[in-house]
Protein backbone atom coordinates (compact mmCIF):
# COMPACT_ATOMS: atom_id res chain seq x y z
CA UNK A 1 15.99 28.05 7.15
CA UNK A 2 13.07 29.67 5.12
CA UNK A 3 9.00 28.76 5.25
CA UNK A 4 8.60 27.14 1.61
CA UNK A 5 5.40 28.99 1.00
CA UNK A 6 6.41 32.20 2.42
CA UNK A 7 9.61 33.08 2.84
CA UNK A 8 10.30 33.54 6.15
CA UNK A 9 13.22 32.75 7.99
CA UNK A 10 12.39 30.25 10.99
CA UNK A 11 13.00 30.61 13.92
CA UNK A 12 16.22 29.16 15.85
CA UNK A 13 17.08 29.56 19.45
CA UNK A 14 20.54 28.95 21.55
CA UNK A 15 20.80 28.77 25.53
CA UNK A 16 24.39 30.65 24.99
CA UNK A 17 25.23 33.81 25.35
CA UNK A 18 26.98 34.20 22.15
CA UNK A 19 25.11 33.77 19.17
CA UNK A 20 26.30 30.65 17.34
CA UNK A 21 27.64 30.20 14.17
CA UNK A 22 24.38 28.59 12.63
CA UNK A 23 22.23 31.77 14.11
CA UNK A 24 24.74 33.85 13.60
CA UNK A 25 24.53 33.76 9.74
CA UNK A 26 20.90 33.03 9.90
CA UNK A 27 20.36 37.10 11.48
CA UNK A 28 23.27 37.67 8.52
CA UNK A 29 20.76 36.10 5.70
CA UNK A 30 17.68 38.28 7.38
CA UNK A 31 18.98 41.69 8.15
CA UNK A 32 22.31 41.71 5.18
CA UNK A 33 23.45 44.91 6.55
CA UNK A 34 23.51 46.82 9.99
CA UNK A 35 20.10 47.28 11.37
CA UNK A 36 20.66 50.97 12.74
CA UNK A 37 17.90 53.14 10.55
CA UNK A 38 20.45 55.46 9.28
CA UNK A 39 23.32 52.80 8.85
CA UNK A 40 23.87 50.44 5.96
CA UNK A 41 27.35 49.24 6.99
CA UNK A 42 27.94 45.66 6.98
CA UNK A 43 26.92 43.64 9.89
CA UNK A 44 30.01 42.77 12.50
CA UNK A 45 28.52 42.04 15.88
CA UNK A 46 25.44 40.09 16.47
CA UNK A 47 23.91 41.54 19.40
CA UNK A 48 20.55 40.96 21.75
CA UNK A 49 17.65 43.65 21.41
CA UNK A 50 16.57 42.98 25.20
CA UNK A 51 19.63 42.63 26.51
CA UNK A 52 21.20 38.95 27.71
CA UNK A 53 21.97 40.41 30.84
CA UNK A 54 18.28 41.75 31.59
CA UNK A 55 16.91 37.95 30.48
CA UNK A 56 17.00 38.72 27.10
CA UNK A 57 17.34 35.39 25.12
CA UNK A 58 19.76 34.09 22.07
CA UNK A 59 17.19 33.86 19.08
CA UNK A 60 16.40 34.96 16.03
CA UNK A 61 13.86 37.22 17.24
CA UNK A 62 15.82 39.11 19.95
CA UNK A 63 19.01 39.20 17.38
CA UNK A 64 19.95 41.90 15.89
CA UNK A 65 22.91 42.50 13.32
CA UNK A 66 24.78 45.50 13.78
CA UNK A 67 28.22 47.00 12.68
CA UNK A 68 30.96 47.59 15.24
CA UNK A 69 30.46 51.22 15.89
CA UNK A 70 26.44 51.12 16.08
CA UNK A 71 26.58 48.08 18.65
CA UNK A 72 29.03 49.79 20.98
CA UNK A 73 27.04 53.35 20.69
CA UNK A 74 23.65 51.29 21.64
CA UNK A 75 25.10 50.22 24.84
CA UNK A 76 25.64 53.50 26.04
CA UNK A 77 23.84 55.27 28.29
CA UNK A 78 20.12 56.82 26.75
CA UNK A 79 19.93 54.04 24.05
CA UNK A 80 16.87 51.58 23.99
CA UNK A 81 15.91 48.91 22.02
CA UNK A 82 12.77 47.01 21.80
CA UNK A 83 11.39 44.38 19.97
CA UNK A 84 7.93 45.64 18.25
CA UNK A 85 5.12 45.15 15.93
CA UNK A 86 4.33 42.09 13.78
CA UNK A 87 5.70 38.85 15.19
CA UNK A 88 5.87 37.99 11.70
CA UNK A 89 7.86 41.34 10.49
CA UNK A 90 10.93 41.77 12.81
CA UNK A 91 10.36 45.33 13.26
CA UNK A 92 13.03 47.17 16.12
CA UNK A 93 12.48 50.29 18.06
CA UNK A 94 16.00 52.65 18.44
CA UNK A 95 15.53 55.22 21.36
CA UNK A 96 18.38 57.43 21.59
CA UNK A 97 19.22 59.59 24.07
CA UNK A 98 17.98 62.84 22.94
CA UNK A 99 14.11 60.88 22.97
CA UNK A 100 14.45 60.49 19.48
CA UNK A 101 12.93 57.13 18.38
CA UNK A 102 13.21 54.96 14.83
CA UNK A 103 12.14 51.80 13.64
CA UNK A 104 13.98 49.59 11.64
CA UNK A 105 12.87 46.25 9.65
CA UNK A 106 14.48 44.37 7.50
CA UNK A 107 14.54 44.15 3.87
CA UNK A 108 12.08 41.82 2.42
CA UNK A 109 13.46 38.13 1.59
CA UNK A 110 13.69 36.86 -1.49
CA UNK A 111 11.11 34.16 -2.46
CA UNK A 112 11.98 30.77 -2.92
CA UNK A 113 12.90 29.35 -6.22
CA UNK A 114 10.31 27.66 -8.36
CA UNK A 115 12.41 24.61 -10.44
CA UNK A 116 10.83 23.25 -13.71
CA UNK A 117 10.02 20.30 -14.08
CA UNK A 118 12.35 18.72 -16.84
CA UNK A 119 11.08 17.10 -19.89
C-alpha cells in the first residue's frame, strides 16, 4: 500500500459506488481520523470529495474519511468540497455556507521500517 522510498500511500481505484473494504481502510491508514479541519473524531463514513453522483469517482484521491455527523452536514445545502493542491499531498478544500473556506491534509505517514541485517 505505501511507496518503499517515500511513504506514500498508492493509489487504488473501484468502479463501485461504495468504497470497498480494501480502499476503505486504505483512506482509514491515510487520514486516521475525520478529515473536517476542526474535527478529530474517528472516521465512520467514507465519502467522495466530488460527489459520485456529479461523476465523481471511487479512489483514493476523491475519498475522504469523515465521522457520521461531518459527512451528513457536508451534504447539505452551502457545503463544497474540492480536491486541491499537490497531487502528491491530498490537500481538501471545505466551503461552508457562510463562504467560509478551510483546508484540510492529512497527517504525515509514517516512514517505512528499515530491518537490520542479522549477523
Amino acid at each position: 500500500y505505501a511507496t518503499p522510498d517515500t511513504g506514500q500511500l498508492t493509489a487504488v481505484e473501484s468502479v463501485a459506488r461504495c468504497f470497498p473494504t480494501g480502499l476503505a481502510r486504505l483512506i482509514d491508514l491515510r487520514d486516521r481520523t475525520c478529515r473536517t479541519p476542526w474535527c478529530d473524531a474517528p472516521i465512520r463514513h467514507h465519502d467522495h470529495i466530488t460527489p459520485h453522483q456529479d461523476g465523481g469517482p471511487t479512489t483514493a484521491d476523491n475519498g475522504l474519511g469523515l465521522c457520521a455527523a461531518c459527512n451528513h452536514a457536508k451534504q447539505g445545502d452551502g457545503w463544497t468540497t474540492t480536491r486541491t493542491g499537490d497531487p502528491d499531498v491530498h490537500t481538501v478544500e471545505f466551503r461552508t455556507p457562510t463562504g467560509h473556506t478551510y483546508r484540510s491534509t492529512p497527517p504525515p505517514q509514517p516512514l517505512p521500517m528499515h530491518h537490520r541485517k542479522a549477523g
